[in-house]
C-alpha atoms as a PDB file:
ATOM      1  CA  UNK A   1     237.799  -7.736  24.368  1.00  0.00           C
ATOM      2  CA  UNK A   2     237.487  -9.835  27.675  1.00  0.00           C
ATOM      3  CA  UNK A   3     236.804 -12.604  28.262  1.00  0.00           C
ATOM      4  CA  UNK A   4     235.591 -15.435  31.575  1.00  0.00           C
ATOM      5  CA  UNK A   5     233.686 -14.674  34.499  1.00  0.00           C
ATOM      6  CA  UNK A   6     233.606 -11.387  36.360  1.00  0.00           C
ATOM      7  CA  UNK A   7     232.790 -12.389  40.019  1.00  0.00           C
ATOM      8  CA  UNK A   8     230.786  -8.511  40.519  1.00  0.00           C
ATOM      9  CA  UNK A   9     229.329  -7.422  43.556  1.00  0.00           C
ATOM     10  CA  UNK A  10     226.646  -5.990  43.012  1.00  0.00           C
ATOM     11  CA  UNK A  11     225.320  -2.867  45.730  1.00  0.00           C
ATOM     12  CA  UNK A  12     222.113  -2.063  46.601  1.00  0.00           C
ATOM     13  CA  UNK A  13     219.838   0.730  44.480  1.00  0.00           C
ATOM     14  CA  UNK A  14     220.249  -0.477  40.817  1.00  0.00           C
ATOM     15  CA  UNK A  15     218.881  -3.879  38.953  1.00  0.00           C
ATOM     16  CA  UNK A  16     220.970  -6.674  37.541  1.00  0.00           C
ATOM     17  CA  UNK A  17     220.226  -5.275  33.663  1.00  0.00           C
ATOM     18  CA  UNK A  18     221.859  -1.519  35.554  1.00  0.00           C
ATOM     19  CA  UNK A  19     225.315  -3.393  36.579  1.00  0.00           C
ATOM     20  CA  UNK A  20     225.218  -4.845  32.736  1.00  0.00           C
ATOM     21  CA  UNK A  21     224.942  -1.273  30.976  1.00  0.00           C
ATOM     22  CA  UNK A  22     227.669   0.025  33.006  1.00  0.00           C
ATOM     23  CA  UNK A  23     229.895  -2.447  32.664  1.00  0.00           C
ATOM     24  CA  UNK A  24     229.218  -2.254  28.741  1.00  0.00           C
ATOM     25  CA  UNK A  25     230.170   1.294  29.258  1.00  0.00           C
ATOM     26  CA  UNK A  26     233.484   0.330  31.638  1.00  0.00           C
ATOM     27  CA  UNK A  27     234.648  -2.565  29.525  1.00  0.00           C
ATOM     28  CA  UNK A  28     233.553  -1.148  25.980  1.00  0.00           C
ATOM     29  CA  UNK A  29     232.184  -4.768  24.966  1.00  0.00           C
ATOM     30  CA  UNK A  30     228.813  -5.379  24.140  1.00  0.00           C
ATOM     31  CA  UNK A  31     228.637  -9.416  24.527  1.00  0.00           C
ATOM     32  CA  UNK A  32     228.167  -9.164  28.435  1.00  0.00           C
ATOM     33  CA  UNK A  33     225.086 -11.417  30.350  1.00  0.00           C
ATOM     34  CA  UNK A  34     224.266 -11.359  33.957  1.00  0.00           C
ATOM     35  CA  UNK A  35     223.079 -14.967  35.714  1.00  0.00           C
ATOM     36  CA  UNK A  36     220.075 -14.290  37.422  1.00  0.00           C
ATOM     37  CA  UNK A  37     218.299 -11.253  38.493  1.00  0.00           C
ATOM     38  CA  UNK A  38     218.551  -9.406  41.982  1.00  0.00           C
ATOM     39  CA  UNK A  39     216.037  -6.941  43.502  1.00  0.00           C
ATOM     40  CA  UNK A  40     217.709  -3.048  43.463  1.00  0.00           C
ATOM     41  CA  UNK A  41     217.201  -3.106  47.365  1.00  0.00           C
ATOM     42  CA  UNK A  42     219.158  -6.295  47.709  1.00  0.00           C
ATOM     43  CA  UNK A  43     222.649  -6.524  47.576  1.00  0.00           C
ATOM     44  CA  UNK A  44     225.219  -9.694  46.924  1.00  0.00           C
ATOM     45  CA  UNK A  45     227.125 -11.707  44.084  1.00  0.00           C
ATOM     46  CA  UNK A  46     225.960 -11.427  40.950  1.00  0.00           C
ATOM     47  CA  UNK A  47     228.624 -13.435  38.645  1.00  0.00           C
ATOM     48  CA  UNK A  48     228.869 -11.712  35.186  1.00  0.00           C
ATOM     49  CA  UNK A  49     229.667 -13.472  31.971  1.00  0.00           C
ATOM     50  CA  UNK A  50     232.157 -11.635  29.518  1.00  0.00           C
ATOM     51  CA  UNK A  51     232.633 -12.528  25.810  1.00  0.00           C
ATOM     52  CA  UNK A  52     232.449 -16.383  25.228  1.00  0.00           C
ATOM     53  CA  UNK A  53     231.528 -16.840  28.976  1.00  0.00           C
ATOM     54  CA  UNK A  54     228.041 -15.492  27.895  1.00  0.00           C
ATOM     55  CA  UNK A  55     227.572 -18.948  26.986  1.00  0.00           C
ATOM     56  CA  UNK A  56     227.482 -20.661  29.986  1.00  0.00           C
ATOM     57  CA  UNK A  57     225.650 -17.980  32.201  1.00  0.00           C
ATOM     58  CA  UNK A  58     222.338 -20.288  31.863  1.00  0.00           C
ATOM     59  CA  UNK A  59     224.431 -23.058  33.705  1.00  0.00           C
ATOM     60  CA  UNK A  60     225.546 -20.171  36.578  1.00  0.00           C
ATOM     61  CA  UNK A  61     221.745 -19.095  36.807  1.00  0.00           C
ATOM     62  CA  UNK A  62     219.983 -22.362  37.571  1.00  0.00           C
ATOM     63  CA  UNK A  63     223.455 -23.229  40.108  1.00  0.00           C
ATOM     64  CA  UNK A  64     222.275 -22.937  44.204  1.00  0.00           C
ATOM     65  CA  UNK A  65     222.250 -19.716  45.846  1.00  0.00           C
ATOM     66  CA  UNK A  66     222.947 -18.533  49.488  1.00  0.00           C
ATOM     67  CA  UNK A  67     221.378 -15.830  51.300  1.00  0.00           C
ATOM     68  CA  UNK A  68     222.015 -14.199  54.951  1.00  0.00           C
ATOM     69  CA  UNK A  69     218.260 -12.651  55.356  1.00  0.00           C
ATOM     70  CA  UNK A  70     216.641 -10.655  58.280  1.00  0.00           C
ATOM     71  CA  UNK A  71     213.067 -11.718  59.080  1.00  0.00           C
ATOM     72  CA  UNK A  72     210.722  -9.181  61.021  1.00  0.00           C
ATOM     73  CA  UNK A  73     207.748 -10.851  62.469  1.00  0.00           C
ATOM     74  CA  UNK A  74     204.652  -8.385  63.227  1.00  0.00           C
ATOM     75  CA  UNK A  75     203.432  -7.674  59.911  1.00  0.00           C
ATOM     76  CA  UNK A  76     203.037  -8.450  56.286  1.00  0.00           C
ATOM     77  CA  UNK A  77     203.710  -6.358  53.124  1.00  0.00           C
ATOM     78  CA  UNK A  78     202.172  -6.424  49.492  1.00  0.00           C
ATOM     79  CA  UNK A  79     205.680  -7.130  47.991  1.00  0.00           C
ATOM     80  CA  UNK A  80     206.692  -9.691  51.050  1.00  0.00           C
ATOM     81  CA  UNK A  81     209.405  -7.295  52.031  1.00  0.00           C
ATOM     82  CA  UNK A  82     210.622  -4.402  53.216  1.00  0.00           C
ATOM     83  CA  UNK A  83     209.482  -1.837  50.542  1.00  0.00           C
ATOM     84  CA  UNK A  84     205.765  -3.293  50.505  1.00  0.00           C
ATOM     85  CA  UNK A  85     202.595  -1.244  51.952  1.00  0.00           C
ATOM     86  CA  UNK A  86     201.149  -2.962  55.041  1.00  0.00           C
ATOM     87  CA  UNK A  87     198.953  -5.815  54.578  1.00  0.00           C
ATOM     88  CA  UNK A  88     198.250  -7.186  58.188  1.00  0.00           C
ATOM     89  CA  UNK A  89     199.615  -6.666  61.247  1.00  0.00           C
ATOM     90  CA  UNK A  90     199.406  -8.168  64.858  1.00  0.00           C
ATOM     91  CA  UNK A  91     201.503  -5.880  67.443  1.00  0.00           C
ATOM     92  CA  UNK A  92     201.420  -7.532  70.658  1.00  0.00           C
ATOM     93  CA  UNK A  93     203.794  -8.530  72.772  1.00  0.00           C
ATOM     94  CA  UNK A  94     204.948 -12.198  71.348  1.00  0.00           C
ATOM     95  CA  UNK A  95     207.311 -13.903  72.947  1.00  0.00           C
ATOM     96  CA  UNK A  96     209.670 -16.682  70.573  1.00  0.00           C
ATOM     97  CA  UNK A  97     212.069 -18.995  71.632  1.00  0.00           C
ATOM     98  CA  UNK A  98     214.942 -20.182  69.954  1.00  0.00           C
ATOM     99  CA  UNK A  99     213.793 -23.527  70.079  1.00  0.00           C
ATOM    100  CA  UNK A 100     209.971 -22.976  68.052  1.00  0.00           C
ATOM    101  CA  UNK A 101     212.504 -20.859  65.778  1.00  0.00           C
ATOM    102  CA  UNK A 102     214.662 -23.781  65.036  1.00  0.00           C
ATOM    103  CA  UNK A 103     211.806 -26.029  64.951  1.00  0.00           C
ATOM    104  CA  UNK A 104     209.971 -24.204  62.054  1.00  0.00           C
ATOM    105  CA  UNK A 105     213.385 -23.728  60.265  1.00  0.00           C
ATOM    106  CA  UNK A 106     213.764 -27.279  59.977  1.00  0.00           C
ATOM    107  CA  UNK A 107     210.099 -27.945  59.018  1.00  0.00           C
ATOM    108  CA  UNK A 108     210.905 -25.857  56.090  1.00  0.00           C
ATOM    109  CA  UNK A 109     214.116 -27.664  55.021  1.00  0.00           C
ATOM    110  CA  UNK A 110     213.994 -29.626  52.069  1.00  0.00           C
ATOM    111  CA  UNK A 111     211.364 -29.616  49.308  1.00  0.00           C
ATOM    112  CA  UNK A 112     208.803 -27.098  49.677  1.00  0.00           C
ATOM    113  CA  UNK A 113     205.871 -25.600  48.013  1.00  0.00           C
ATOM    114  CA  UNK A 114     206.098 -21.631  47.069  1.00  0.00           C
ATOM    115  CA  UNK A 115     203.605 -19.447  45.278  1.00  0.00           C
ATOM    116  CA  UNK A 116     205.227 -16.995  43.664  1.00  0.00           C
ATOM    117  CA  UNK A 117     204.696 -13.136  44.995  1.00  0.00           C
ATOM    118  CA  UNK A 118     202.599 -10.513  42.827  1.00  0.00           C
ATOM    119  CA  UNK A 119     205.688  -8.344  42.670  1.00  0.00           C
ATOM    120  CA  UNK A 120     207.780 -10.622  40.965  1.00  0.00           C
ATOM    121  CA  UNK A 121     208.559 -11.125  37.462  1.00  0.00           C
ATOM    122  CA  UNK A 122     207.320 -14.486  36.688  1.00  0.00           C
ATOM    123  CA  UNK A 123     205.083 -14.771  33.784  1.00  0.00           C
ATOM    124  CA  UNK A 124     201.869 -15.539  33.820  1.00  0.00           C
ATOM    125  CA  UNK A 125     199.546 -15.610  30.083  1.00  0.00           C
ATOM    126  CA  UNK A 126     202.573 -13.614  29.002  1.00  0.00           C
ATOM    127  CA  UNK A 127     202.668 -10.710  31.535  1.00  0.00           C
ATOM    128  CA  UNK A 128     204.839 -10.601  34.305  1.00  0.00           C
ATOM    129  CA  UNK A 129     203.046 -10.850  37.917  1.00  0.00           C
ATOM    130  CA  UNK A 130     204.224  -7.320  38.448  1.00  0.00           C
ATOM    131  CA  UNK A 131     202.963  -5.784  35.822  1.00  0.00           C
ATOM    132  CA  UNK A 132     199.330  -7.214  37.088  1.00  0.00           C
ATOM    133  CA  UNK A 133     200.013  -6.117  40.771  1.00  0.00           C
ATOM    134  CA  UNK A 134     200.544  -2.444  39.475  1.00  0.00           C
ATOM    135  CA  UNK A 135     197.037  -2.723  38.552  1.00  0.00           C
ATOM    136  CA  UNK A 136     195.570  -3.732  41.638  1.00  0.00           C
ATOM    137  CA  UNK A 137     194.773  -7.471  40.335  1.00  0.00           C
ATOM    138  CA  UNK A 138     195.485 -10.620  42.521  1.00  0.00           C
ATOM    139  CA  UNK A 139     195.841 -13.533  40.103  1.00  0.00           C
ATOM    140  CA  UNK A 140     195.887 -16.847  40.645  1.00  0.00           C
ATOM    141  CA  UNK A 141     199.703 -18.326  39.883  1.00  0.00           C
ATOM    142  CA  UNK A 142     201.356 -21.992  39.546  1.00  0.00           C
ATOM    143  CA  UNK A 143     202.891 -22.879  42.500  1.00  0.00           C
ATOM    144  CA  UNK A 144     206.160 -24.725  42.723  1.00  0.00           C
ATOM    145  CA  UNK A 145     208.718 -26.826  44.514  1.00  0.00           C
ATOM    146  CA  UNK A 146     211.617 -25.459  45.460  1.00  0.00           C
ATOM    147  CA  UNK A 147     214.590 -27.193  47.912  1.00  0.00           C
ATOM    148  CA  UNK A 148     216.294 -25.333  51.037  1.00  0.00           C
ATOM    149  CA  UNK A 149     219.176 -27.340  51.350  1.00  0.00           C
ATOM    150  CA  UNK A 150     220.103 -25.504  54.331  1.00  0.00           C
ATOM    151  CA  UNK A 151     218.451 -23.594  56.840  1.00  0.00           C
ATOM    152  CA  UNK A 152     220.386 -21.805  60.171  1.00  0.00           C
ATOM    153  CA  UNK A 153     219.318 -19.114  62.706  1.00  0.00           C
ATOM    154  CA  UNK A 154     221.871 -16.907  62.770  1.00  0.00           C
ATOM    155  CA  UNK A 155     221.899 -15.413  66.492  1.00  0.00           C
ATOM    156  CA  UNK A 156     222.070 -17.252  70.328  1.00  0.00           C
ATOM    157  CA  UNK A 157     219.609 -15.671  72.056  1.00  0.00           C
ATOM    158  CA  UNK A 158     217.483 -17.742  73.921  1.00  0.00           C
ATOM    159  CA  UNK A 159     214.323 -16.144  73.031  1.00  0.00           C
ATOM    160  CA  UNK A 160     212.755 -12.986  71.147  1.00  0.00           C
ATOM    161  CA  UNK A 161     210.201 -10.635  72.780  1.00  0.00           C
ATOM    162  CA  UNK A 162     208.540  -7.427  71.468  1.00  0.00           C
ATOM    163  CA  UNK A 163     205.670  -5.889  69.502  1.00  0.00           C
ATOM    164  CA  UNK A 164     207.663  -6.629  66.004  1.00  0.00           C
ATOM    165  CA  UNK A 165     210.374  -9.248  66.270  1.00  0.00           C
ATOM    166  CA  UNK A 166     213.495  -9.594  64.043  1.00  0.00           C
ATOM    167  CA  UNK A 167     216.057 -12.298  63.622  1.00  0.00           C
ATOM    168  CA  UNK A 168     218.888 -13.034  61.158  1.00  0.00           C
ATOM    169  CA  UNK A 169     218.975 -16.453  59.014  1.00  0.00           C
ATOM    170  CA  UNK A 170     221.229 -17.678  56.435  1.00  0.00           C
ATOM    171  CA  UNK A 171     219.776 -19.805  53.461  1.00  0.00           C
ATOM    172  CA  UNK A 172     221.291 -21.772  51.187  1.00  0.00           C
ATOM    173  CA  UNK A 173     218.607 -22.798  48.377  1.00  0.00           C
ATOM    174  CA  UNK A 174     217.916 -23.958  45.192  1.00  0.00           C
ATOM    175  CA  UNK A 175     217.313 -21.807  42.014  1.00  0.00           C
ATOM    176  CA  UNK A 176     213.785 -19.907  42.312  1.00  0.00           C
ATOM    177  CA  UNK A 177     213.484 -19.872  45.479  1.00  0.00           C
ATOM    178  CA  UNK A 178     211.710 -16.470  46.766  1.00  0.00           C
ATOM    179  CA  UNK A 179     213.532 -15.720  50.031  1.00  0.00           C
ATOM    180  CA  UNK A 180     210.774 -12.942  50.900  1.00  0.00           C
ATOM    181  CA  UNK A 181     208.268 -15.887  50.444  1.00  0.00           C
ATOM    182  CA  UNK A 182     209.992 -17.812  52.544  1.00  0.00           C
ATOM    183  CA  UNK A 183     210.601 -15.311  55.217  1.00  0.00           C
ATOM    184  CA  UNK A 184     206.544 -15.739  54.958  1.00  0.00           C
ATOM    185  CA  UNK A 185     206.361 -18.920  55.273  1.00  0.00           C
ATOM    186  CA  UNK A 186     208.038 -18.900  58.717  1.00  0.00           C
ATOM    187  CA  UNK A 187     205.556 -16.028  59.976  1.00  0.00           C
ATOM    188  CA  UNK A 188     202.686 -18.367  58.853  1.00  0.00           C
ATOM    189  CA  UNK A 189     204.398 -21.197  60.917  1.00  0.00           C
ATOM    190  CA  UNK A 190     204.632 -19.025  63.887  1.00  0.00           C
ATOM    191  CA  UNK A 191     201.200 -17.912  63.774  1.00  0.00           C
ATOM    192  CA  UNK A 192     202.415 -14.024  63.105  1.00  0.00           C
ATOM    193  CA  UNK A 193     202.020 -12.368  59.797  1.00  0.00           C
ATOM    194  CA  UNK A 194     205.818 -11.634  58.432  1.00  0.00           C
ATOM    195  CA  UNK A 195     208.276 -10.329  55.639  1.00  0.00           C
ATOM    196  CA  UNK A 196     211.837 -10.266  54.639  1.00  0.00           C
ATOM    197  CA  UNK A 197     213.415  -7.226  55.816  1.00  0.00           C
ATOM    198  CA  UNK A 198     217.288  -7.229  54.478  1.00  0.00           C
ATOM    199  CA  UNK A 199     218.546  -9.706  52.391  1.00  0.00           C
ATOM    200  CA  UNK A 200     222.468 -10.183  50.851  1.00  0.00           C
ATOM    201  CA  UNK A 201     223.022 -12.696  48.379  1.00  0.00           C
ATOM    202  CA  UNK A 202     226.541 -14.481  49.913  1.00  0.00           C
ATOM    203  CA  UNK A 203     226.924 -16.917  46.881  1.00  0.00           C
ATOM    204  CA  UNK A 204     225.612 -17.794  43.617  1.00  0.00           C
ATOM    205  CA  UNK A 205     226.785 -21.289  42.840  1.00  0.00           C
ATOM    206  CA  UNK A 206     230.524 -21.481  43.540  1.00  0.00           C
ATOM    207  CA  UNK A 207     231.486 -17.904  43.287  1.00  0.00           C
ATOM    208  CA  UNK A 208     231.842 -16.323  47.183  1.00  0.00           C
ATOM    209  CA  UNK A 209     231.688 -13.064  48.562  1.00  0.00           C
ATOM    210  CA  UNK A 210     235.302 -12.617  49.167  1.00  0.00           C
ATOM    211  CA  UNK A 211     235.610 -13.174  45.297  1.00  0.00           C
ATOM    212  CA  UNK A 212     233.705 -10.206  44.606  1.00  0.00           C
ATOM    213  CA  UNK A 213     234.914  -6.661  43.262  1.00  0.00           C
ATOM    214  CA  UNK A 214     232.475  -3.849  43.020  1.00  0.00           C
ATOM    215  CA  UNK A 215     232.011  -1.495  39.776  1.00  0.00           C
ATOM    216  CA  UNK A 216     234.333   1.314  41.046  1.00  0.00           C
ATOM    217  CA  UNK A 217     237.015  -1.721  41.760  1.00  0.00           C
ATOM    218  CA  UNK A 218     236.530  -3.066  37.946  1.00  0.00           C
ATOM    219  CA  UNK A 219     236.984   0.813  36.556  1.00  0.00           C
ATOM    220  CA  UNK A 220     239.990   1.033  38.736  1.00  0.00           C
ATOM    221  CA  UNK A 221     241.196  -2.774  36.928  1.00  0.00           C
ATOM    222  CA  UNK A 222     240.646  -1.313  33.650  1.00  0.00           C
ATOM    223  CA  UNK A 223     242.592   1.788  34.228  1.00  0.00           C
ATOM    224  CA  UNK A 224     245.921   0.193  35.605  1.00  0.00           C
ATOM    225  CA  UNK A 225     245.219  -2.987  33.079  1.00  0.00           C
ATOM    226  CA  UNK A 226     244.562  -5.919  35.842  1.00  0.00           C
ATOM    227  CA  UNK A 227     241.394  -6.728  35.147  1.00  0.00           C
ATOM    228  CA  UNK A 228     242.131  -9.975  34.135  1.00  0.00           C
ATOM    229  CA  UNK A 229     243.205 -11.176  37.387  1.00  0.00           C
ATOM    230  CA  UNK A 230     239.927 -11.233  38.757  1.00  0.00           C
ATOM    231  CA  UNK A 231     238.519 -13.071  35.778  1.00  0.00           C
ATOM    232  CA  UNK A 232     237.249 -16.750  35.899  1.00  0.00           C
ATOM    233  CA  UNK A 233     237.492 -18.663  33.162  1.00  0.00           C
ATOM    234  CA  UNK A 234     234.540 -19.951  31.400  1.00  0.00           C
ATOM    235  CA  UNK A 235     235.186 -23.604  32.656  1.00  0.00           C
ATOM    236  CA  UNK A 236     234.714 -22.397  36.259  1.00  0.00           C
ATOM    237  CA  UNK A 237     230.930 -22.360  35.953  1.00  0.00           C
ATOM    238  CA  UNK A 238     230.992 -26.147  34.753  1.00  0.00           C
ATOM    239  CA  UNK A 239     232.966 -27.439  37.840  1.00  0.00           C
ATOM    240  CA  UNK A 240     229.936 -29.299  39.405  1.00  0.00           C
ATOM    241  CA  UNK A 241     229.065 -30.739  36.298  1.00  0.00           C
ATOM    242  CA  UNK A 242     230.213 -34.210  34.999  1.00  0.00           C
ATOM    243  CA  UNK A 243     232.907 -34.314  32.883  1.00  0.00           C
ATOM    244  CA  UNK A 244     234.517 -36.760  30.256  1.00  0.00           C
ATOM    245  CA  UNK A 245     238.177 -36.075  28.472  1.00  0.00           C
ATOM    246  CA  UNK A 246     237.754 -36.437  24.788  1.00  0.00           C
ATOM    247  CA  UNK A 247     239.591 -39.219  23.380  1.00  0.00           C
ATOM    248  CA  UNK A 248     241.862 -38.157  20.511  1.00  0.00           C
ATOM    249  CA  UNK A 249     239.595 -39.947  17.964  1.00  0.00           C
ATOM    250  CA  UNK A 250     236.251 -37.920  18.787  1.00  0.00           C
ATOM    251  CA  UNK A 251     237.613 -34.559  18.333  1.00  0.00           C
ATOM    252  CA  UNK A 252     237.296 -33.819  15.077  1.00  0.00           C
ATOM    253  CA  UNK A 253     233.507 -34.705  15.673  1.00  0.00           C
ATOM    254  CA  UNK A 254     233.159 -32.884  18.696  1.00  0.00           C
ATOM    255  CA  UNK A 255     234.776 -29.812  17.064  1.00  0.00           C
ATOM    256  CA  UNK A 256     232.280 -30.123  14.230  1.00  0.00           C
ATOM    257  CA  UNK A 257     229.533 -30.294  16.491  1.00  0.00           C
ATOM    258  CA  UNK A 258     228.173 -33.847  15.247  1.00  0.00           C
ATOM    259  CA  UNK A 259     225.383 -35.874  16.798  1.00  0.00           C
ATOM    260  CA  UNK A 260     227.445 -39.220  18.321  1.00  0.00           C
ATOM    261  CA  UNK A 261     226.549 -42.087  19.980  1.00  0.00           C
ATOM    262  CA  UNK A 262     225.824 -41.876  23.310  1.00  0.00           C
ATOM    263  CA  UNK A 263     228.297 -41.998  26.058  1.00  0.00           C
ATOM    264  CA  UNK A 264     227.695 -44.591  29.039  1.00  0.00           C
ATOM    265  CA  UNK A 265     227.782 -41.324  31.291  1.00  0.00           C
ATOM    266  CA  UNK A 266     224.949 -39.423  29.536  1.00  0.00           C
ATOM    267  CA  UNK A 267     222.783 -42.562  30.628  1.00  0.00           C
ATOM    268  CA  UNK A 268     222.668 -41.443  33.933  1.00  0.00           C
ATOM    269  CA  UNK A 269     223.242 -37.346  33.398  1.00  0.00           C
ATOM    270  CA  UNK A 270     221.135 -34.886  32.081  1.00  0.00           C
ATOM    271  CA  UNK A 271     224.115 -33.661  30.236  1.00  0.00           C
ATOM    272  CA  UNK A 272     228.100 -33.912  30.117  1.00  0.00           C
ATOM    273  CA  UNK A 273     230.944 -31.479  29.857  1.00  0.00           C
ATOM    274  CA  UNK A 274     233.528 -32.628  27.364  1.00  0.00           C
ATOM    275  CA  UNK A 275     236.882 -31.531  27.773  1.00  0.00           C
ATOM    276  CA  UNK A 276     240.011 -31.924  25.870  1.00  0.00           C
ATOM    277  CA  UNK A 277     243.130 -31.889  27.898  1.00  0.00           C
ATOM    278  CA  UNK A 278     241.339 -30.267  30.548  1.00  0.00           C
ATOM    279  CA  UNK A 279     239.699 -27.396  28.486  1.00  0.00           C
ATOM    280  CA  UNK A 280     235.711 -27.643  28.390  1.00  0.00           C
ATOM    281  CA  UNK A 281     235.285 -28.115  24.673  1.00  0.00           C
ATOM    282  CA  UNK A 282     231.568 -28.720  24.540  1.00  0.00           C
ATOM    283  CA  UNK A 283     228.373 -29.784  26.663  1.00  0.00           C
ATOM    284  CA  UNK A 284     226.491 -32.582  25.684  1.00  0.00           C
ATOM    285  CA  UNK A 285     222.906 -34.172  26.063  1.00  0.00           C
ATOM    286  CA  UNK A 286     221.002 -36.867  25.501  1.00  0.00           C
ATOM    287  CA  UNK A 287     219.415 -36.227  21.981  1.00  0.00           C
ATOM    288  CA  UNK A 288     215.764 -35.613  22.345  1.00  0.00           C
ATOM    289  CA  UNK A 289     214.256 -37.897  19.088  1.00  0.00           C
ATOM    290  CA  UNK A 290     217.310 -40.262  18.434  1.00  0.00           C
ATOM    291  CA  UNK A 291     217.057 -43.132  20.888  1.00  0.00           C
ATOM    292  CA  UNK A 292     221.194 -43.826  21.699  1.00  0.00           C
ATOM    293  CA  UNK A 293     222.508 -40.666  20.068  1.00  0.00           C
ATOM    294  CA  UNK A 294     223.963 -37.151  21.953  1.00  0.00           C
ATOM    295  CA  UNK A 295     223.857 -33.659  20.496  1.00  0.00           C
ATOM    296  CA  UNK A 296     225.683 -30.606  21.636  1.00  0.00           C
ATOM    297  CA  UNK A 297     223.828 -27.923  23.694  1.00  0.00           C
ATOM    298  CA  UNK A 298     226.914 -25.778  23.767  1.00  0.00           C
ATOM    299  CA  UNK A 299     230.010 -25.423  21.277  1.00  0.00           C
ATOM    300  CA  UNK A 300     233.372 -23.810  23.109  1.00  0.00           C
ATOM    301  CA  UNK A 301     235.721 -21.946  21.095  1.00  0.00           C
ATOM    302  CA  UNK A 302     239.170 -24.086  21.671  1.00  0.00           C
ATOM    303  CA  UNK A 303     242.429 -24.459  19.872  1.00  0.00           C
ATOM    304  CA  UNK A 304     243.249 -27.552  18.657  1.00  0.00           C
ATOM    305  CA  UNK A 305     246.066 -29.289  16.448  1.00  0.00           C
ATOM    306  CA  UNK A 306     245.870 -29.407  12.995  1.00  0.00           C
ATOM    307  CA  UNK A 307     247.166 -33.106  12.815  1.00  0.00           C
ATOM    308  CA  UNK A 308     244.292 -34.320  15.026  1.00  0.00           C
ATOM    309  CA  UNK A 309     241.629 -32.842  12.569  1.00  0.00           C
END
């Protein structure tokens, strides 16, 4: 049985829950959880939790993501992207600099407001927006902020001429955002209907492409017994989270999972990582009824002496 982090990339033409059942196949382990969905047609790091990693994939899903996208400008599709029917179109001759380019890209840095596309799978009364587009119905949806920490063109050219105009960016965004809403977004700016037409997912939190192994390259680890090289352990997914060392006293606690007083930390956190001599032991939060108390949101399997229990 394995265990940590499998840094996969995943290729284009299968879903996130596809890379899952064939690893279950590869790896002969059914305790295996993916952190966050991507589209078959888009291709990119997709971190993959094995064993008692499963636990922290939540942490891994909601952690930034960074995107190198193509936007066409020209015309619009049902699904925002590439794979969509026409909606509207506008095929004359535009001309775009580089400098209205950059100026819209930085008007959409920061907090913004997305709606959600039809084909997606947000819920709405319990049915996913999807499953309403395949029907033809247009339903109203919550929008929602989202933050584009960064926002770059990706080419020099001066300017951009032609019926349909495309141009490369790179994103790097919070959870939820909908690059192909985004791409959008920037058409609207422009004045040009738009849609995302490639998109590669470069990093999911603090796992990089050059981490990445494809399926073939994990069937090839299994068979000459290295997979475990390219494993994380489960405490890399709670780098960029605050951490306190356990002080010999509060183990036995912690290891039982008690509700403590709070630590001065959890004042200003939404939760804390608690590690005992280095090892994440368990993640902590403020507790939701008991005014000065802290539960556990997540229990770590660790070793520990039998003196200090």
């Amino acid at each position: 049985m394995h265990n940590g982090i499998l840094p996969l990339w995943k290729e284009k033409g299968m879903t996130s829950h596809d890379c899952v059942f064939k690893l279950r196949k590869i790896l002969k382990m059914k305790r295996i959880g993916h952190t966050g969905t991507l589209d078959p047609n888009v291709e990119g790091v997709l971190p993959i939790c094995l064993g008692e990693s499963t636990k922290v994939a939540e942490y891994l899903s909601n952690a930034g993501k960074e995107y190198i996208a193509e936007v066409t400008i020209g015309f619009s599709t049902t699904t925002e992207d590439a794979d969509g029917e026409t909606v509207d179109s506008n095929l004359e001759i535009k001309t775009i600099s580089k400098q209205q380019l950059q100026q819209v890209l930085t008007s959409l840095t920061g907090v913004i407001t997305q709606t959600p596309p039809m084909y997606s799978a947000v819920k709405v009364n319990g049915k996913k927006l999807y499953e309403y587009a395949r029907q033809g119905l247009v339903i109203d949806r919550p929008s929602r902020e989202v933050t584009i920490y960064e926002l770059e063109l990706l080419s020099d050219e001066p300017s951009f001429t032609g019926e349909q105009i495309s141009f490369p960016i790179r994103v790097s965004c919070s959870k939820g955002t909908y690059i192909r809403t985004l791409a959008v977004q920037i058409g609207e700016k422009l004045g040009y209907p738009a849609h995302m037409s490639k998109l590669v997912r470069t990093a999911s939190g603090s796992f990089k492409e050059e981490q990445c192994i494809t399926l073939q390259m994990v069937q090839d680890k299994v068979d000459d017994g290295t997979l475990g090289d390219f494993l994380l352990p489960l405490d890399y997914a709670l780098e960029n989270m605050v951490s306190f060392e356990v002080p010999k006293e509060f183990v036995k606690s912690i290891k039982n999972g008690q509700v403590l007083d709070q630590v001065e930390l959890l004042k200003e956190h939404d939760r804390l990582v608690f590690t005992y001599e280095g090892q994440a032991v368990a993640v902590y939060i403020n507790h939701p009824t008991k005014e000065g108390k802290m539960k556990p949101e997540k229990m770590f399997s660790w070793e520990v002496e039998e003196n200090l229990l």
